[in-house]
N, C-alpha and C. Protein backbone atom coordinates (compact mmCIF):
# COMPACT_ATOMS: atom_id res chain seq x y z
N UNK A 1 124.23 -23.11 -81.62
CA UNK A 1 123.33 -22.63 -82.63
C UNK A 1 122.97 -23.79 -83.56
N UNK A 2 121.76 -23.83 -83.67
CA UNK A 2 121.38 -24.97 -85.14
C UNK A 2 121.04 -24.48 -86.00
N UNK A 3 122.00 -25.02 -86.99
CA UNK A 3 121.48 -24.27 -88.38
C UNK A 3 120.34 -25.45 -89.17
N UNK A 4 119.41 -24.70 -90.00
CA UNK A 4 118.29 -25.19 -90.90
C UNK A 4 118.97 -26.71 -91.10
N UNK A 5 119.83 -26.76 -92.02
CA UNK A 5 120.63 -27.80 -92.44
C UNK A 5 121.90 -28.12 -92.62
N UNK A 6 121.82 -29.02 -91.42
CA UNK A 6 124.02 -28.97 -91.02
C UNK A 6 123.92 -30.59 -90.83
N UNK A 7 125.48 -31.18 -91.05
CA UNK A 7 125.77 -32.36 -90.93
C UNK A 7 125.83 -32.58 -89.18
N UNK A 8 126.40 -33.84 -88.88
CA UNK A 8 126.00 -34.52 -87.87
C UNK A 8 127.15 -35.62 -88.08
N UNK A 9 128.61 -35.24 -87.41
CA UNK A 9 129.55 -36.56 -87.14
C UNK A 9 129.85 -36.61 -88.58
N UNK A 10 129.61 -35.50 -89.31
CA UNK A 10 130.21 -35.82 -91.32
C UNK A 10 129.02 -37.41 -91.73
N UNK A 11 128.30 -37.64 -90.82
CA UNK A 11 127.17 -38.97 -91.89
C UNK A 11 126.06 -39.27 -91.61
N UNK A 12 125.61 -38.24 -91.07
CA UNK A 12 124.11 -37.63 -90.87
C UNK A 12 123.98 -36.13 -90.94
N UNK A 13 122.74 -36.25 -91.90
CA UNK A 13 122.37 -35.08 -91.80
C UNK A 13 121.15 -34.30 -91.23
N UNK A 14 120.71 -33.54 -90.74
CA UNK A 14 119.46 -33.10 -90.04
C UNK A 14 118.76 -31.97 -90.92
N UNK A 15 117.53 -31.89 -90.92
CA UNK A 15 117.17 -30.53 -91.42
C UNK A 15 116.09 -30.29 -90.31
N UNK A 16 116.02 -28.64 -89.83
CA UNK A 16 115.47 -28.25 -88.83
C UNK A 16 114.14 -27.15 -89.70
N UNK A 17 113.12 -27.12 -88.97
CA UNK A 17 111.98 -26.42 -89.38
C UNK A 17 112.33 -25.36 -88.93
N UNK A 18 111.80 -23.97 -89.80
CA UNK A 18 112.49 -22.87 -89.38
C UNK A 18 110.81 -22.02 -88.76
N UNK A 19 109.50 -22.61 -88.93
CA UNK A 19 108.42 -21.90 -88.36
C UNK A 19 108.60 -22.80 -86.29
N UNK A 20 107.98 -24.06 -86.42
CA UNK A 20 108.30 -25.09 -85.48
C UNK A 20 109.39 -25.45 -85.06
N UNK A 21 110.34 -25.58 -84.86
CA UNK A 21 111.82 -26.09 -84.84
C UNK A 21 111.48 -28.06 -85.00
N UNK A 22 110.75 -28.58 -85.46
CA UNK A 22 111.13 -29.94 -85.50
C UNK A 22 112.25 -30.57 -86.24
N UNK A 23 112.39 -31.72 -86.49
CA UNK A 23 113.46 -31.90 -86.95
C UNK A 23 113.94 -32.95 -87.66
N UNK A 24 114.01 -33.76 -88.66
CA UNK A 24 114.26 -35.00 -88.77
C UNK A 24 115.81 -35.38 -89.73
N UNK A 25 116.21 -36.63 -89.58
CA UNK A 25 117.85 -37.17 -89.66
C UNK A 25 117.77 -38.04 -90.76
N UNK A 26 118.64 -38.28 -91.45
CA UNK A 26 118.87 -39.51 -92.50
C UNK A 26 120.52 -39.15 -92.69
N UNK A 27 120.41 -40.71 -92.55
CA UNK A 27 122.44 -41.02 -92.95
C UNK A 27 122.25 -41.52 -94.12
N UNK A 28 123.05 -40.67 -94.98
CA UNK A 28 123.75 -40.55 -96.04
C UNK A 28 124.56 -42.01 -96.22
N UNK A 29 125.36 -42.48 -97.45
CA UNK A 29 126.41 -43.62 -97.31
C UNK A 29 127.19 -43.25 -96.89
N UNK A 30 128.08 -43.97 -95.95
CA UNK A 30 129.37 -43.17 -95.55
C UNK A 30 130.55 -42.98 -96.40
N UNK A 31 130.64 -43.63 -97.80
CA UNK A 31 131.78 -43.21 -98.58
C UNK A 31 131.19 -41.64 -99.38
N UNK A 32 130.01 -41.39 -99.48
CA UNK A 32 129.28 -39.91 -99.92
C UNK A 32 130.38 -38.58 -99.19
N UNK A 33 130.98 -37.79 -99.98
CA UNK A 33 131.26 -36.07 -99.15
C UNK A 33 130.55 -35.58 -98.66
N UNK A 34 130.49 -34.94 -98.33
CA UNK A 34 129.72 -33.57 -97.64
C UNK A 34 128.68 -33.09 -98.45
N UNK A 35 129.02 -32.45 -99.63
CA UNK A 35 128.59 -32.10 -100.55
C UNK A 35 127.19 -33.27 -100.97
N UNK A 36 127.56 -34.55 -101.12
CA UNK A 36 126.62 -35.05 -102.09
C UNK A 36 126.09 -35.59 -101.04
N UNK A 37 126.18 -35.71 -99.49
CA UNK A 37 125.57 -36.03 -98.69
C UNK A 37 124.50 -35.22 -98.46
N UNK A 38 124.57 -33.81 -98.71
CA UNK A 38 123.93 -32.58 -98.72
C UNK A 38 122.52 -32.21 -99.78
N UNK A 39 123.32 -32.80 -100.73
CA UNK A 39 122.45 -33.08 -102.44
C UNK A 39 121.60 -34.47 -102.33
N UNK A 40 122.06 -35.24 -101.52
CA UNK A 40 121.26 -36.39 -101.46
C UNK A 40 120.02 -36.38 -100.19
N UNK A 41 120.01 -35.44 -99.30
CA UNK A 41 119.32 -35.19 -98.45
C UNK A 41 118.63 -34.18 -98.79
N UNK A 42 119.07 -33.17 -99.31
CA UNK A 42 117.88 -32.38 -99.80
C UNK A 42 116.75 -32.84 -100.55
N UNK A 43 117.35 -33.71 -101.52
CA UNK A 43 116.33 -34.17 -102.53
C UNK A 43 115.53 -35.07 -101.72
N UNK A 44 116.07 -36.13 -100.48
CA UNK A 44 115.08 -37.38 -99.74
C UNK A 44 113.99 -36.26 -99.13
N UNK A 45 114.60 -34.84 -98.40
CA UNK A 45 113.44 -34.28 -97.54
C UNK A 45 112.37 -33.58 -98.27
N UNK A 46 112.86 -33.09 -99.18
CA UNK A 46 111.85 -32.66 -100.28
C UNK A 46 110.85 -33.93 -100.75
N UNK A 47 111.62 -35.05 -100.78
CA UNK A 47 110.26 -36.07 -101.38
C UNK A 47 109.66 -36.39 -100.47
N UNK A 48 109.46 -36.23 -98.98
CA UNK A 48 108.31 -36.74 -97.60
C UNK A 48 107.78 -35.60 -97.78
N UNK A 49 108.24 -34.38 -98.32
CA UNK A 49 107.05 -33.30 -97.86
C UNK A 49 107.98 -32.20 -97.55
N UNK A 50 108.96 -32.25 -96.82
CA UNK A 50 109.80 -30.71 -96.21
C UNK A 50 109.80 -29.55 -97.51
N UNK A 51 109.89 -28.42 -97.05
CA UNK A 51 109.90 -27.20 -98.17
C UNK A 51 111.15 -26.43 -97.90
N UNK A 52 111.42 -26.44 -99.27
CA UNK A 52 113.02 -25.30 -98.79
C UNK A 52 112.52 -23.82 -99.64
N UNK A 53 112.87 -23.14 -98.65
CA UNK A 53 112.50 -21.70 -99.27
C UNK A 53 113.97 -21.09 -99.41
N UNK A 54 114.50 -21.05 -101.07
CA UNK A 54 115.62 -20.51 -101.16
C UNK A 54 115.54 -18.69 -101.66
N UNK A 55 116.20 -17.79 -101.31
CA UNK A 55 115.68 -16.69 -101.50
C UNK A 55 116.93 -16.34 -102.96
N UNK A 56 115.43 -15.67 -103.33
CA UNK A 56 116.58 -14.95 -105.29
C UNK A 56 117.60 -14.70 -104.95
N UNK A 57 118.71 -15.11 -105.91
CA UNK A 57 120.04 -14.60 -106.18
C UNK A 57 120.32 -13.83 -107.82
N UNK A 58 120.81 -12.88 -107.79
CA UNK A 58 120.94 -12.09 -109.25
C UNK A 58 121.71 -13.49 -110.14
N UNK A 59 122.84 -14.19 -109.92
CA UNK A 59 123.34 -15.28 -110.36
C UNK A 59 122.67 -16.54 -110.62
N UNK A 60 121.96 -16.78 -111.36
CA UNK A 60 121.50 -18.31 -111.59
C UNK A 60 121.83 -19.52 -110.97
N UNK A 61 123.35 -19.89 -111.50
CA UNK A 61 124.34 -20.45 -110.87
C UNK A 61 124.54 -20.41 -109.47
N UNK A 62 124.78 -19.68 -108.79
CA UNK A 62 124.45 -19.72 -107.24
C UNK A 62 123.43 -19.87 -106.98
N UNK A 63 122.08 -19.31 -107.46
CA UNK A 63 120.66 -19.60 -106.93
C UNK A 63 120.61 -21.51 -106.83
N UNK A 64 120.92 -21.94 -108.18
CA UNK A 64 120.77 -23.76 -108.56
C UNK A 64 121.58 -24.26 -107.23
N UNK A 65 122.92 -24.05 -107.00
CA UNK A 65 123.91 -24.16 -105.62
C UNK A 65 122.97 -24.49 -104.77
N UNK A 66 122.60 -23.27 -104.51
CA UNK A 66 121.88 -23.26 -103.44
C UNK A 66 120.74 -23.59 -103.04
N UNK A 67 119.77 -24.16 -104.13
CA UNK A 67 118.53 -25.06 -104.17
C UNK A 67 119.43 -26.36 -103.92
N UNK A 68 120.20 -27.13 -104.85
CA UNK A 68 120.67 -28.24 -104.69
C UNK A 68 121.07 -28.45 -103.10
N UNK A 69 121.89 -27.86 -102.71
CA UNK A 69 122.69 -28.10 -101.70
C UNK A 69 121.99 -27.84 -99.94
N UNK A 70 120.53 -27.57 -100.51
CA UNK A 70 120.10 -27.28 -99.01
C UNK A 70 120.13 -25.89 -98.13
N UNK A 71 120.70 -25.01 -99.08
CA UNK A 71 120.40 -23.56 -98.59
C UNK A 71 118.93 -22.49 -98.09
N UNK A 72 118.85 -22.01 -97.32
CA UNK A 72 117.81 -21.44 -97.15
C UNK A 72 116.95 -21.76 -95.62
N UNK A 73 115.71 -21.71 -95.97
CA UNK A 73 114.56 -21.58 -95.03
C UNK A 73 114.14 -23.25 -95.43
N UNK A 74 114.01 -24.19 -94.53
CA UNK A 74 112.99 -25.05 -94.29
C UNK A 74 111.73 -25.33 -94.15
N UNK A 75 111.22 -26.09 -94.03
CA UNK A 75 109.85 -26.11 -93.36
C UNK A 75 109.04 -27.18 -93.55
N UNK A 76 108.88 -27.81 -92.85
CA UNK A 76 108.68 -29.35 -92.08
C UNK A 76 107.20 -29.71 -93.20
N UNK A 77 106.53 -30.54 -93.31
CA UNK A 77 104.96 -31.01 -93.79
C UNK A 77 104.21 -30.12 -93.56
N UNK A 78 104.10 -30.32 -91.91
CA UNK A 78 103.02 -29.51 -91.34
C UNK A 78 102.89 -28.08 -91.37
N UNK A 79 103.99 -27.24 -91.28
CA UNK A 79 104.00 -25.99 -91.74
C UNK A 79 103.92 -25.70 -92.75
N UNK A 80 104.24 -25.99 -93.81
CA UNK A 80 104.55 -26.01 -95.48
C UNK A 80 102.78 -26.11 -95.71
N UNK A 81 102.27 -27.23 -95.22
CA UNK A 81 100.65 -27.00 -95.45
C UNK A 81 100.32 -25.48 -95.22
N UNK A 82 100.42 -25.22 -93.79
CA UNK A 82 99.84 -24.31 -93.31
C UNK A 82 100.46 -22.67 -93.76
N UNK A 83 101.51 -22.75 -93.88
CA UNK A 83 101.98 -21.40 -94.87
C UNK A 83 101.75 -21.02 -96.23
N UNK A 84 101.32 -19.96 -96.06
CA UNK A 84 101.02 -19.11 -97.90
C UNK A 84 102.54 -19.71 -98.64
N UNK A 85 102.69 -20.13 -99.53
CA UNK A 85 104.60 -20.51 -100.43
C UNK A 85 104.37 -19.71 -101.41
């Protein structure tokens, strides 16, 4: 199973399009956790263009989690154009 956004060997990370399945990789530093490997890739795919669609949480605090950390729905340039957000 591939998930949207999962590590790779703990020092790559991938994020997968959830309309297209494409896909693209960036390694993290290798002294980075999990965590900020996670926080640091969300923020690189968000700046080429990728879209994360995180869905409401009643908790604030978990909603932010879960924007930071890469939770949710993806979606590559090309779809992100082409979908209503």
């Amino acid at each position: 199973m591939v998930l949207p956004l999962d590590l790779i060997a703990a020092t790559h990370v991938r994020v997968t399009c959830d309309l297209c399945g494409s896909d693209a990789r960036m390694c993290p530093k290798r002294w980075q956790e999990e965590r900020g490997a996670r926080e640091l890739a969300t923020h690189a795919f968000q700046k080429i263009g990728w879209y994360l669609d995180v869905k409401d949480h009643p908790r604030q605090r978990i909603y932010d989690d879960y924007r930071r950390e890469g939770h949710g729905k993806w979606y590559c340039p090309n779809c992100a154009k082409k979908k209503h957000m």
